[in-house]
C-alpha atoms as a PDB file:
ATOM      1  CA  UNK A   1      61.614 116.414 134.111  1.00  0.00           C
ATOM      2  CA  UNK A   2      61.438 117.196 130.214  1.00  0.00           C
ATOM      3  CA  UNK A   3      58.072 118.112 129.113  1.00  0.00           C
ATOM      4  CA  UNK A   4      56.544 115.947 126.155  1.00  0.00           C
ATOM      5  CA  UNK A   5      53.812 116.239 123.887  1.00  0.00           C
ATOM      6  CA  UNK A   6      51.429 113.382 124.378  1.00  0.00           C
ATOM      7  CA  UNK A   7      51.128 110.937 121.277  1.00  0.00           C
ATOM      8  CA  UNK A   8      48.193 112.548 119.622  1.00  0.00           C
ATOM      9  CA  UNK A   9      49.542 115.827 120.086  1.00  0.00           C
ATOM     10  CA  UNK A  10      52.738 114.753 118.474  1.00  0.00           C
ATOM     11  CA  UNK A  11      50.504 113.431 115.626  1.00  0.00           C
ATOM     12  CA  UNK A  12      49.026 116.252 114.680  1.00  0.00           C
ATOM     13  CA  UNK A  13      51.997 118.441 114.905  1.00  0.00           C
ATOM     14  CA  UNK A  14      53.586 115.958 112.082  1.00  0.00           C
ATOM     15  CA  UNK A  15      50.491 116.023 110.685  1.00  0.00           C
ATOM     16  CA  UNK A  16      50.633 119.963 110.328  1.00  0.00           C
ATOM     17  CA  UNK A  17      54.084 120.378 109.117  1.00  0.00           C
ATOM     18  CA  UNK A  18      53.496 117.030 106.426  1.00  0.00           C
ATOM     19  CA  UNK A  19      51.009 119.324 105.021  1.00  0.00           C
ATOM     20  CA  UNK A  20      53.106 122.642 105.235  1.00  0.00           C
ATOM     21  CA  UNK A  21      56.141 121.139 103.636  1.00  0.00           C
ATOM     22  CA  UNK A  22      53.861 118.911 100.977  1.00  0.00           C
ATOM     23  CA  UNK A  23      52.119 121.738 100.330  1.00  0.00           C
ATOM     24  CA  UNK A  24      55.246 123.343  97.931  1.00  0.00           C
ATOM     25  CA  UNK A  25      54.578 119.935  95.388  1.00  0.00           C
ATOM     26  CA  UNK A  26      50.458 121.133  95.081  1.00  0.00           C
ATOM     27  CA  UNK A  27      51.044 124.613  94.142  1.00  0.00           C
ATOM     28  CA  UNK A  28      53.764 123.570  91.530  1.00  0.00           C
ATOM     29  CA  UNK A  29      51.242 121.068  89.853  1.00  0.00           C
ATOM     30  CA  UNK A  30      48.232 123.507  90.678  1.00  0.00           C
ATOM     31  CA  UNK A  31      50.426 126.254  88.623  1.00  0.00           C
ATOM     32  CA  UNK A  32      49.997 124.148  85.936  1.00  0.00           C
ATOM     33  CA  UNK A  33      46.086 125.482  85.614  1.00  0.00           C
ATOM     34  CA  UNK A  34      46.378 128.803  87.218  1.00  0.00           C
ATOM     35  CA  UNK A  35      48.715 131.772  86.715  1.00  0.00           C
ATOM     36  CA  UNK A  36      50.149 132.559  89.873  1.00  0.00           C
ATOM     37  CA  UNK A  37      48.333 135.755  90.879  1.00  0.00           C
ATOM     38  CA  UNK A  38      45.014 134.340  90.666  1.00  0.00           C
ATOM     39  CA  UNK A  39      45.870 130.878  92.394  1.00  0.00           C
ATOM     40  CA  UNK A  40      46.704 133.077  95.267  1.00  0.00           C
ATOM     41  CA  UNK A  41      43.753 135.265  94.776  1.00  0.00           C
ATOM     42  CA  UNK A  42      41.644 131.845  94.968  1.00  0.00           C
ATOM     43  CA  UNK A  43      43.413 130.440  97.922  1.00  0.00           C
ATOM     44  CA  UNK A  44      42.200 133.493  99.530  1.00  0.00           C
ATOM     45  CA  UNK A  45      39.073 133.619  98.476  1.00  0.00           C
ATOM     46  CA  UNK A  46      38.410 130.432  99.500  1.00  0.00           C
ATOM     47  CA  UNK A  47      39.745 130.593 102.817  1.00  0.00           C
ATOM     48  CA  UNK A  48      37.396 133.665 103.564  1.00  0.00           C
ATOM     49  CA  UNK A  49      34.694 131.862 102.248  1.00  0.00           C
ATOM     50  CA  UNK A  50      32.289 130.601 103.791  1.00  0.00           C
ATOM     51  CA  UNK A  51      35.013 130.345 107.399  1.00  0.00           C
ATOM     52  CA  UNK A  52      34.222 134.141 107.880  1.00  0.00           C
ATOM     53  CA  UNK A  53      30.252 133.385 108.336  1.00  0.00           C
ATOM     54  CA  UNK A  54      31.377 131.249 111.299  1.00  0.00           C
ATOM     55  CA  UNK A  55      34.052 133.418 112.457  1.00  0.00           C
ATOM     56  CA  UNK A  56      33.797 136.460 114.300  1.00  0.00           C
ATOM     57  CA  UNK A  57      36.243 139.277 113.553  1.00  0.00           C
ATOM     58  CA  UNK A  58      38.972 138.978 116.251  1.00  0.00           C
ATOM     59  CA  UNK A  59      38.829 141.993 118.354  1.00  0.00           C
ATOM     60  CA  UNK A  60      41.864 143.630 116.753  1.00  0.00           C
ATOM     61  CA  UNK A  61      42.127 146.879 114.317  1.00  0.00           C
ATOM     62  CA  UNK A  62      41.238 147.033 110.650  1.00  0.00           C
ATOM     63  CA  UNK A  63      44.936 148.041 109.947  1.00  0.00           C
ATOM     64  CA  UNK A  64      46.126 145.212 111.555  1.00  0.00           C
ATOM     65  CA  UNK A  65      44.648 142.602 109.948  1.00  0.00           C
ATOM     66  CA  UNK A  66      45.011 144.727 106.712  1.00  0.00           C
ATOM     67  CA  UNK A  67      49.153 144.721 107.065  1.00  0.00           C
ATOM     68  CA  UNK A  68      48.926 141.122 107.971  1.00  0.00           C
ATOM     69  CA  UNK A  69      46.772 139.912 104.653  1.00  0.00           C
ATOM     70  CA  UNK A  70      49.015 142.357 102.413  1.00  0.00           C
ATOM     71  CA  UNK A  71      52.017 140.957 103.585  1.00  0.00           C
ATOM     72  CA  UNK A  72      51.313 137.301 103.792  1.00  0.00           C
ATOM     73  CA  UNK A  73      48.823 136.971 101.006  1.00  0.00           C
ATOM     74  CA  UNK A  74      50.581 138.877  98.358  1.00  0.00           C
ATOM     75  CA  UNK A  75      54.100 139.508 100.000  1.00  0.00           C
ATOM     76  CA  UNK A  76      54.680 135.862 100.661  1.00  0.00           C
ATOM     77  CA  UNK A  77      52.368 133.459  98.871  1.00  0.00           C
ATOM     78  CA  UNK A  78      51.793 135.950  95.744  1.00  0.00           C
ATOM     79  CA  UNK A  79      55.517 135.908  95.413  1.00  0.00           C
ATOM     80  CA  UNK A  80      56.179 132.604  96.335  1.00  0.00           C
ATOM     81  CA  UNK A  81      53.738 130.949  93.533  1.00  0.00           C
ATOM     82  CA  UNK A  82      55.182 133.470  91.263  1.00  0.00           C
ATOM     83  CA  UNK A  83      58.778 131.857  91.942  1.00  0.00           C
ATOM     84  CA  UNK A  84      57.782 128.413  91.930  1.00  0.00           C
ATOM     85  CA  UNK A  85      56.102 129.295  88.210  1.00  0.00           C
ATOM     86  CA  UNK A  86      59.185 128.171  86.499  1.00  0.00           C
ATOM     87  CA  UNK A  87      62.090 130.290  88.232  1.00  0.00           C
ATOM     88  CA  UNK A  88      62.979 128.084  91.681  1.00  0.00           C
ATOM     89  CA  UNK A  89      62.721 124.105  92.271  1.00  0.00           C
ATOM     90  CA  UNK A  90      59.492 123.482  95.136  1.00  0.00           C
ATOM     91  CA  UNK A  91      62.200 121.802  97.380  1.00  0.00           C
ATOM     92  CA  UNK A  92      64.647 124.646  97.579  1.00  0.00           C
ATOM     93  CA  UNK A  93      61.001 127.343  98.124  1.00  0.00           C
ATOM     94  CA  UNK A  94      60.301 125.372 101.093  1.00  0.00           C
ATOM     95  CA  UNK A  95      63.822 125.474 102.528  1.00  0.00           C
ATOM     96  CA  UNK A  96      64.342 129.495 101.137  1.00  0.00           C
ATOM     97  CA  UNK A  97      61.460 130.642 102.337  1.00  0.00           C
ATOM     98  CA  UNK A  98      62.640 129.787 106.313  1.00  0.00           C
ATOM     99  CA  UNK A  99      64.624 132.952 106.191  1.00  0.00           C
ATOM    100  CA  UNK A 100      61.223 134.278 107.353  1.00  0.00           C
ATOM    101  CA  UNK A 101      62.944 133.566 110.825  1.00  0.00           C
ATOM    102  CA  UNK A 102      65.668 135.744 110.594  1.00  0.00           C
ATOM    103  CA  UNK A 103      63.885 138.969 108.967  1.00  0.00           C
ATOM    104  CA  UNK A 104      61.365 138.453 112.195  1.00  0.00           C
ATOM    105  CA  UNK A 105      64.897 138.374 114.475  1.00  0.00           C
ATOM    106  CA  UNK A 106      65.724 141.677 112.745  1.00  0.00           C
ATOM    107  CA  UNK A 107      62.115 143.303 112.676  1.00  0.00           C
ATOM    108  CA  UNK A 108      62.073 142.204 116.576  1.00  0.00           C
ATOM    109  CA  UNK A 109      65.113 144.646 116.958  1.00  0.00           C
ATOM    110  CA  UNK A 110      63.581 147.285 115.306  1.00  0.00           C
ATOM    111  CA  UNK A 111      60.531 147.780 116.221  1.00  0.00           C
ATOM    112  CA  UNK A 112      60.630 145.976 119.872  1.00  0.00           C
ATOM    113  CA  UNK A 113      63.800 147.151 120.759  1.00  0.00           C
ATOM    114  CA  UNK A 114      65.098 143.535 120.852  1.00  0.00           C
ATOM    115  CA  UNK A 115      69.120 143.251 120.929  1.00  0.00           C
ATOM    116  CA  UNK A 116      70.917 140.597 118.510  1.00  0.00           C
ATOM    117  CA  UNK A 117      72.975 138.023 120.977  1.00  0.00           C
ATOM    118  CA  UNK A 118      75.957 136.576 119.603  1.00  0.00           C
ATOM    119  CA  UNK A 119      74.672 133.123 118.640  1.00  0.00           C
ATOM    120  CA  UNK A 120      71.764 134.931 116.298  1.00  0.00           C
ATOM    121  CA  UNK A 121      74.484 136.562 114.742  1.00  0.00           C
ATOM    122  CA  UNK A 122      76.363 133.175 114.012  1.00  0.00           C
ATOM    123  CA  UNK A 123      72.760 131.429 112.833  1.00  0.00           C
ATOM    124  CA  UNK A 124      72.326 134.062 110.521  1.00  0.00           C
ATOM    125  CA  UNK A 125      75.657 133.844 108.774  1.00  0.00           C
ATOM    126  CA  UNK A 126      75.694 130.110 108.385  1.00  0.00           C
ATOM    127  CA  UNK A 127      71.837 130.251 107.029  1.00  0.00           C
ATOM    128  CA  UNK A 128      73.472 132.602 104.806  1.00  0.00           C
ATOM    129  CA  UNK A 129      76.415 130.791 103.606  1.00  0.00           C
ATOM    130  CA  UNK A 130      73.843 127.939 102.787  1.00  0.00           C
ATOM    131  CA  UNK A 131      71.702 130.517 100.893  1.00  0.00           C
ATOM    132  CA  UNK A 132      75.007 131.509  99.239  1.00  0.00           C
ATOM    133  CA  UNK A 133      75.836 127.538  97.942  1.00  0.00           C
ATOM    134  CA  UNK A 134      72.254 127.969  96.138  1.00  0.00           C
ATOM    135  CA  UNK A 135      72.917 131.332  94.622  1.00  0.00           C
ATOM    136  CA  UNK A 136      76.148 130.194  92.540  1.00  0.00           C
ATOM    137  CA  UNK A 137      74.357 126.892  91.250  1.00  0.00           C
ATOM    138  CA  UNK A 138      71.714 129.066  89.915  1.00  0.00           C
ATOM    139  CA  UNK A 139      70.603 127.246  86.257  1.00  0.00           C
ATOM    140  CA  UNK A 140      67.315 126.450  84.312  1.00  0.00           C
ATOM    141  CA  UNK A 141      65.293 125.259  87.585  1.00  0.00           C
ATOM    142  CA  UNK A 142      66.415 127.624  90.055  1.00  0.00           C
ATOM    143  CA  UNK A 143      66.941 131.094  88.910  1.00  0.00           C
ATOM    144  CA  UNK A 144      68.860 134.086  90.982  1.00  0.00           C
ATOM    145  CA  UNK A 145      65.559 135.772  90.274  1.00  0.00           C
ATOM    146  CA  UNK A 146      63.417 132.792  91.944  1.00  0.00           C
ATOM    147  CA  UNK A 147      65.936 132.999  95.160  1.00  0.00           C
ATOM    148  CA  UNK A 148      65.301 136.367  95.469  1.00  0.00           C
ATOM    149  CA  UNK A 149      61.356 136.220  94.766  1.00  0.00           C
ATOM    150  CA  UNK A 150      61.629 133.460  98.026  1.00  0.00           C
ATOM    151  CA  UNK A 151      64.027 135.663 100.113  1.00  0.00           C
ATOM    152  CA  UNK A 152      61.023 138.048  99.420  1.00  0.00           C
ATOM    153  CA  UNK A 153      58.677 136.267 100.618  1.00  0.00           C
ATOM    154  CA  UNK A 154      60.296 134.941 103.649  1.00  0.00           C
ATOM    155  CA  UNK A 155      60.744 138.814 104.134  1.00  0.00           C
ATOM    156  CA  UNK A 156      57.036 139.500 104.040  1.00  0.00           C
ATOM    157  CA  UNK A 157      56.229 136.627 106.449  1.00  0.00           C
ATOM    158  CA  UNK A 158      58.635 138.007 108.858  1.00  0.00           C
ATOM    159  CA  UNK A 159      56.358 141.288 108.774  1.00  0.00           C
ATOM    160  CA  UNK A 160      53.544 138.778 108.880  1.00  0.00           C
ATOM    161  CA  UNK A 161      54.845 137.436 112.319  1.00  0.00           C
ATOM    162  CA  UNK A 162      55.328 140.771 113.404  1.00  0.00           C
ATOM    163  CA  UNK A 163      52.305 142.211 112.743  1.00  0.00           C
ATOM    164  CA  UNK A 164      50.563 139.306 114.296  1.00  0.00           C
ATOM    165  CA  UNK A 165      52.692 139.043 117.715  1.00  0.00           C
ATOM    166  CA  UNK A 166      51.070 143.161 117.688  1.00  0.00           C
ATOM    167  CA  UNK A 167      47.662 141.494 117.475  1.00  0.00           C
ATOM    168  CA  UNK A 168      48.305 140.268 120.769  1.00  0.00           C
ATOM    169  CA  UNK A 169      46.186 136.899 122.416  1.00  0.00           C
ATOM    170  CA  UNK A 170      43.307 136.015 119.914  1.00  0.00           C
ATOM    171  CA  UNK A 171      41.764 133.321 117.767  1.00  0.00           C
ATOM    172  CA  UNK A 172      44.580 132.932 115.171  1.00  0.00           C
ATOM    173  CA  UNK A 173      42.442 131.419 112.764  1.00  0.00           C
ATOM    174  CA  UNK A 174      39.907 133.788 112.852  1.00  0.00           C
ATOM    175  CA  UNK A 175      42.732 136.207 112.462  1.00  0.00           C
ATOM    176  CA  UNK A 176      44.193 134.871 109.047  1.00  0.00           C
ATOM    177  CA  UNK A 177      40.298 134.190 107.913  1.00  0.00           C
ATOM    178  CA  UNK A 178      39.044 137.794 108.296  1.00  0.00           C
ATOM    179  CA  UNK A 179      43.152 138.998 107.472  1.00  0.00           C
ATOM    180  CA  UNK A 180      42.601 136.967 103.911  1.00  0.00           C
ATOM    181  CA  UNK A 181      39.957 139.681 102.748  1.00  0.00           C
ATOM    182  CA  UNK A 182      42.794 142.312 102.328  1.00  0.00           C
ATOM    183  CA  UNK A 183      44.426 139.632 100.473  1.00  0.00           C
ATOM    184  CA  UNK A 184      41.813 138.887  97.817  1.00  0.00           C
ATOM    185  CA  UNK A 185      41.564 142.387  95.621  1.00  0.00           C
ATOM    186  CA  UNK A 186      44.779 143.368  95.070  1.00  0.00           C
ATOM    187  CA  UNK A 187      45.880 139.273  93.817  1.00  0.00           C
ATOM    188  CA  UNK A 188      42.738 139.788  91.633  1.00  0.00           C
ATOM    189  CA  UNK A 189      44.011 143.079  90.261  1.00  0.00           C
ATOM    190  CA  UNK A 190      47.551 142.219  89.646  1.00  0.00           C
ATOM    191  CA  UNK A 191      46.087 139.062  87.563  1.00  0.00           C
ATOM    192  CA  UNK A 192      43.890 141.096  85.803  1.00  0.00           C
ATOM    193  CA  UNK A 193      46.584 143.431  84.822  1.00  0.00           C
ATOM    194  CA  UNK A 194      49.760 141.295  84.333  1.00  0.00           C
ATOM    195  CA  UNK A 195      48.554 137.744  83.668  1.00  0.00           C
ATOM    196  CA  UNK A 196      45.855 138.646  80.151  1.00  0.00           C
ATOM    197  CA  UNK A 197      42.714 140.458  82.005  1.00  0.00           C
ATOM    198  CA  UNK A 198      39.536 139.117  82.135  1.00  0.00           C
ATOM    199  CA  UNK A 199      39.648 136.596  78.892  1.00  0.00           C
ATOM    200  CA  UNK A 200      42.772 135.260  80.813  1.00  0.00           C
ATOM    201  CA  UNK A 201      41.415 134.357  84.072  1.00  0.00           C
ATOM    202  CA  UNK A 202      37.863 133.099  82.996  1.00  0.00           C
ATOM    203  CA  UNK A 203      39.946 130.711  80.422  1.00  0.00           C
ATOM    204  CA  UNK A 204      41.599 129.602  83.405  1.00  0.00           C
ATOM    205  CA  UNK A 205      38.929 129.224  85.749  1.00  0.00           C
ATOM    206  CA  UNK A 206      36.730 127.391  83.419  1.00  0.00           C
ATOM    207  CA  UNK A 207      39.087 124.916  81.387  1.00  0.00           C
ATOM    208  CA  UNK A 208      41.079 124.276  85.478  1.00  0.00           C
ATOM    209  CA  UNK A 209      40.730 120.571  85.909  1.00  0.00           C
ATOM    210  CA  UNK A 210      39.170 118.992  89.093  1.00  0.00           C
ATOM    211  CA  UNK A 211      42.608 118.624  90.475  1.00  0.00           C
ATOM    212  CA  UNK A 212      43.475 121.928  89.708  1.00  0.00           C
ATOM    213  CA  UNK A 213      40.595 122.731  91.752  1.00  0.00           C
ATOM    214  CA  UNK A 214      41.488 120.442  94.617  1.00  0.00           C
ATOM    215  CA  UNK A 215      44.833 122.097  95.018  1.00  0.00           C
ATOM    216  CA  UNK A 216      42.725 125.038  95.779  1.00  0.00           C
ATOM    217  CA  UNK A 217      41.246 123.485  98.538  1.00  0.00           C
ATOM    218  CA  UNK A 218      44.466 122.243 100.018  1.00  0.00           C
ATOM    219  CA  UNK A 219      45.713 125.895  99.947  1.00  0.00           C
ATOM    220  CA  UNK A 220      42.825 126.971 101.720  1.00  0.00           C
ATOM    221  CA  UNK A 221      41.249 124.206 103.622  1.00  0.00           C
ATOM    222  CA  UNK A 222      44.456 122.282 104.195  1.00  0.00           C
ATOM    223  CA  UNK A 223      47.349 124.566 104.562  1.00  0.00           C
ATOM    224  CA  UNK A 224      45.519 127.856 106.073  1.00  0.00           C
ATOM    225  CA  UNK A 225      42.712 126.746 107.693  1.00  0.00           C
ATOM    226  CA  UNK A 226      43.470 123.597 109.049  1.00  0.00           C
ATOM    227  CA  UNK A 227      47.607 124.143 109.051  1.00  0.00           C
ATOM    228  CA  UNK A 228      46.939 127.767 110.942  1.00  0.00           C
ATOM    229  CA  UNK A 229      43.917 126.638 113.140  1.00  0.00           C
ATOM    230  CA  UNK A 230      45.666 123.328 114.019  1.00  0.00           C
ATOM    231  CA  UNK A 231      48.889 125.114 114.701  1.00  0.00           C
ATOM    232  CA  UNK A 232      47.469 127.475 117.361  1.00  0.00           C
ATOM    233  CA  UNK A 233      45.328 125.077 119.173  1.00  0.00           C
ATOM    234  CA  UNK A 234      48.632 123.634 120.160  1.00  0.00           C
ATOM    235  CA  UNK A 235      50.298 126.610 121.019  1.00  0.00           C
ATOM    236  CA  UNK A 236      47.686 127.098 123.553  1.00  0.00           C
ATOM    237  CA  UNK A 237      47.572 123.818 125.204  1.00  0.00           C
ATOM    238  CA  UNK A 238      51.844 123.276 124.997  1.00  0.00           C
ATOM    239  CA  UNK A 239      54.994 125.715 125.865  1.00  0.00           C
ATOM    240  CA  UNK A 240      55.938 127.216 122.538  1.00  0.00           C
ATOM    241  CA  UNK A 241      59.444 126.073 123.082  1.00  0.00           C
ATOM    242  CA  UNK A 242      58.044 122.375 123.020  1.00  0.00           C
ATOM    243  CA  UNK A 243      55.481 122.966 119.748  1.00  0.00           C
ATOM    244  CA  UNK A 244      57.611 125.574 117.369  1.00  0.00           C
ATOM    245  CA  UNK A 245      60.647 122.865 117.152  1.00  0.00           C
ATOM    246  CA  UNK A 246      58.215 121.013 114.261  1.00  0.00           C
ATOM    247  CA  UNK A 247      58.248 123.969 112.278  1.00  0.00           C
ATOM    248  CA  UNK A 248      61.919 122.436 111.680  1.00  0.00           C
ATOM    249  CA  UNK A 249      60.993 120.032 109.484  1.00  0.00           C
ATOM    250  CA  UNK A 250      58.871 121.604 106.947  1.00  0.00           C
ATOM    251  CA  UNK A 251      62.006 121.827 104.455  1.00  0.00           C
ATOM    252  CA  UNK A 252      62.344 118.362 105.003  1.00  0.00           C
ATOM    253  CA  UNK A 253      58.783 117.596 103.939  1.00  0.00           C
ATOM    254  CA  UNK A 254      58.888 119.792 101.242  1.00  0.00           C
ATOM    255  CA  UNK A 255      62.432 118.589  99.834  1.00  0.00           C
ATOM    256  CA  UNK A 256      61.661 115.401 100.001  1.00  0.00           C
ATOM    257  CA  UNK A 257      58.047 115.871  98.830  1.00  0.00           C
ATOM    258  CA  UNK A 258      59.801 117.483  96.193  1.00  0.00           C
ATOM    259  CA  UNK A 259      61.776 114.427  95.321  1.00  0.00           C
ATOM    260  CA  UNK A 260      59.418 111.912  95.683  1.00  0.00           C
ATOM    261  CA  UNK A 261      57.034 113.201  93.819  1.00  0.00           C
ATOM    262  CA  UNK A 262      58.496 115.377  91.382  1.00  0.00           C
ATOM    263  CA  UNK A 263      61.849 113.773  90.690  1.00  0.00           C
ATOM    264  CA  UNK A 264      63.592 117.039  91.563  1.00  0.00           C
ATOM    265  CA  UNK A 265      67.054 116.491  92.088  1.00  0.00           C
ATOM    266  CA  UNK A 266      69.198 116.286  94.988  1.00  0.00           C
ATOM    267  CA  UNK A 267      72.382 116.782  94.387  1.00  0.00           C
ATOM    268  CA  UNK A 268      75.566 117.170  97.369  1.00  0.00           C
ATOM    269  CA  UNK A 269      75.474 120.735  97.191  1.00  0.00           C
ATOM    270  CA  UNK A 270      71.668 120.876  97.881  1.00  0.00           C
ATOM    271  CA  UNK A 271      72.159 118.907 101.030  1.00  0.00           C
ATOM    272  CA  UNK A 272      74.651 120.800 102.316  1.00  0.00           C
ATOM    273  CA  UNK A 273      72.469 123.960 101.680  1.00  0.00           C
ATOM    274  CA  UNK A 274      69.840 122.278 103.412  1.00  0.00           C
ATOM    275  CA  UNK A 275      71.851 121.662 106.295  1.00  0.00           C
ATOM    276  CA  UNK A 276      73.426 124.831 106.847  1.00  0.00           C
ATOM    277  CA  UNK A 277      70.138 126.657 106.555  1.00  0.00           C
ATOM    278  CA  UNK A 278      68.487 124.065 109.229  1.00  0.00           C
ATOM    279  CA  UNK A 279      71.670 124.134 111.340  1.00  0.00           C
ATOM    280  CA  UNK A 280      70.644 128.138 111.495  1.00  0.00           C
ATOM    281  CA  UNK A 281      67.577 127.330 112.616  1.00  0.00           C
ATOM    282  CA  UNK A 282      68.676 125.392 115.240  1.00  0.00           C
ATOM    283  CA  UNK A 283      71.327 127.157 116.319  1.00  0.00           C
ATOM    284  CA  UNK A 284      68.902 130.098 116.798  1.00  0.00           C
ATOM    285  CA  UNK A 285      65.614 128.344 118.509  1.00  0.00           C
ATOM    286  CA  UNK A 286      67.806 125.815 120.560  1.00  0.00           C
ATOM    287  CA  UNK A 287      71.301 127.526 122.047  1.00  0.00           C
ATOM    288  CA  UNK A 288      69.593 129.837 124.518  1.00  0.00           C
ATOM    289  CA  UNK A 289      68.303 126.165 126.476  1.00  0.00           C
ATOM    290  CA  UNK A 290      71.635 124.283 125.436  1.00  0.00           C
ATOM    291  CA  UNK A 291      73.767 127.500 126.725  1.00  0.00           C
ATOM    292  CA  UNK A 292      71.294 127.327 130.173  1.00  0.00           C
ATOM    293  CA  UNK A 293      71.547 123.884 130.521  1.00  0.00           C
ATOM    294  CA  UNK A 294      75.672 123.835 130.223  1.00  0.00           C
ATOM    295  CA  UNK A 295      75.813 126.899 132.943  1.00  0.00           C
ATOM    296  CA  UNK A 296      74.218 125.097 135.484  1.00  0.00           C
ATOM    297  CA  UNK A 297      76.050 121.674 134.706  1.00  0.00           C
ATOM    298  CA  UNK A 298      79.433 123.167 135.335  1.00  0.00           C
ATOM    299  CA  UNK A 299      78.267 126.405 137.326  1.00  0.00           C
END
């Protein structure tokens, strides 16, 4: 018998990716207040703050948590705002920034000794041919610069991922809280150096409007906190096999999102990006059931 999440469960797993995948439309109108490097520094700050007074450190080392906060908080979301700041669409980030699943493939074979099967080897190439469709329509909104920045950042999440499967069983979200204080300097600094100093960033943090402000909270709250905290709580009730699938349609979210909200365009060629990237995914999270299911219907 197939195993199903109950209703609620089901909810809040839509609920979690909605907010993942809506989240690429806040930080482009939040970027309208903020430079990049100090939105990120203020996500982080604010998902520290007050959560670690309630938290307890999770029993893993200072280095740990200091690779993981590096990598996601300036690796991937310092980068990722900094693309979104005029040099790649929101819709395309969300979908670009899944490679994260393929640099944690390849970090899984470095480091863990993990061999590449054939049918990773085919995801990766047709997530890459759809990567390659967005590369040669490069223009005003979506720059070869901004699909690198992403490809970056998808890079630093897969050392993210890596770093955290290292951290072994604990309280994920008191792992990315107390991982978010490595985070917070070095965002401050590059702000302070590339983005006008001090007269820059107080300009910015006192004439932000209120929903400036509340894009803030969604980064921190919303996305990390409740996104993160929400996401592991059903990782420990379900199968991961049964939960991860969701993660699928975050891209969707945040290209339509995107749309909706935004009036970004979405033209054939993005579509077919879009579905060769997700068609990757798939290939990659689903054939190893599909191929076991097939040898013992004709075996």
């Amino acid at each position: 018998m197939s195993y199903q999440l109950p209703i609620s469960h089901l909810l809040l797993a839509l609920a979690i990716v909605a907010v993942w995948g809506t989240n690429f439309v806040v930080i482009k109108v939040s970027l309208e207040s903020f430079p990049p490097f100090l939105f990120a520094a203020l996500r982080y700050l604010f998902a520290f703050l007050p959560a670690a007074f309630f938290l307890p450190r999770p029993k893993v080392s200072w280095i740990n948590l200091c690779v993981y906060g590096l990598a996601v908080g300036v690796g991937q979301f310092g980068m990722l705002y900094f693309a979104i700041d005029g040099n790649i669409s929101p819709g395309l980030a969300s979908l670009v920034v899944q490679t994260q699943v393929f640099f944690t493939i390849g970090f899984a074979m470095i480091f863990a000794k993990e061999s590449l099967k054939l049918y990773q080897v085919i995801a990766v190439a047709v997530a890459i041919t759809g990567l390659g469709i967005i590369a040669v329509h490069t223009d005003a909104t979506t720059t070869f610069l901004g699909l690198a920045l992403v490809v970056f950042a998808g890079f630093s999440w897969g050392i993210a991922n890596t770093v955290s499967r290292r951290a072994s069983a604990i309280n994920m979200l008191s792992y990315v809280v107390w991982a978010s204080i490595f985070a917070i300097p070095p965002l401050f600094l590059i702000s302070w150096v590339f983005e006008g100093g001090w007269v820059s960033m107080s300009t910015s943090l006192a004439s932000a409007p209120i929903g400036a402000w509340l894009g803030v909270l969604w980064q921190s709250w919303g996305n990390t906190l409740f996104g993160f905290g929400a996401w592991a709580w059903l990782l420990s009730k379900h199968p991961a096999a049964v939960v991860v699938p969701a993660g699928l349609l975050v891209p969707i979210f945040g290209m339509g999102a995107a749309t909706y909200f935004l009036s970004e365009p979405l033209p054939l060629w993005k579509i077919l990006a879009a579905g060769l990237v997700i068609t990757g995914l798939v290939v990659n999270l689903f054939w190893p059931s599909i191929a076991e299911q097939l040898k013992h219907r004709f075996s």
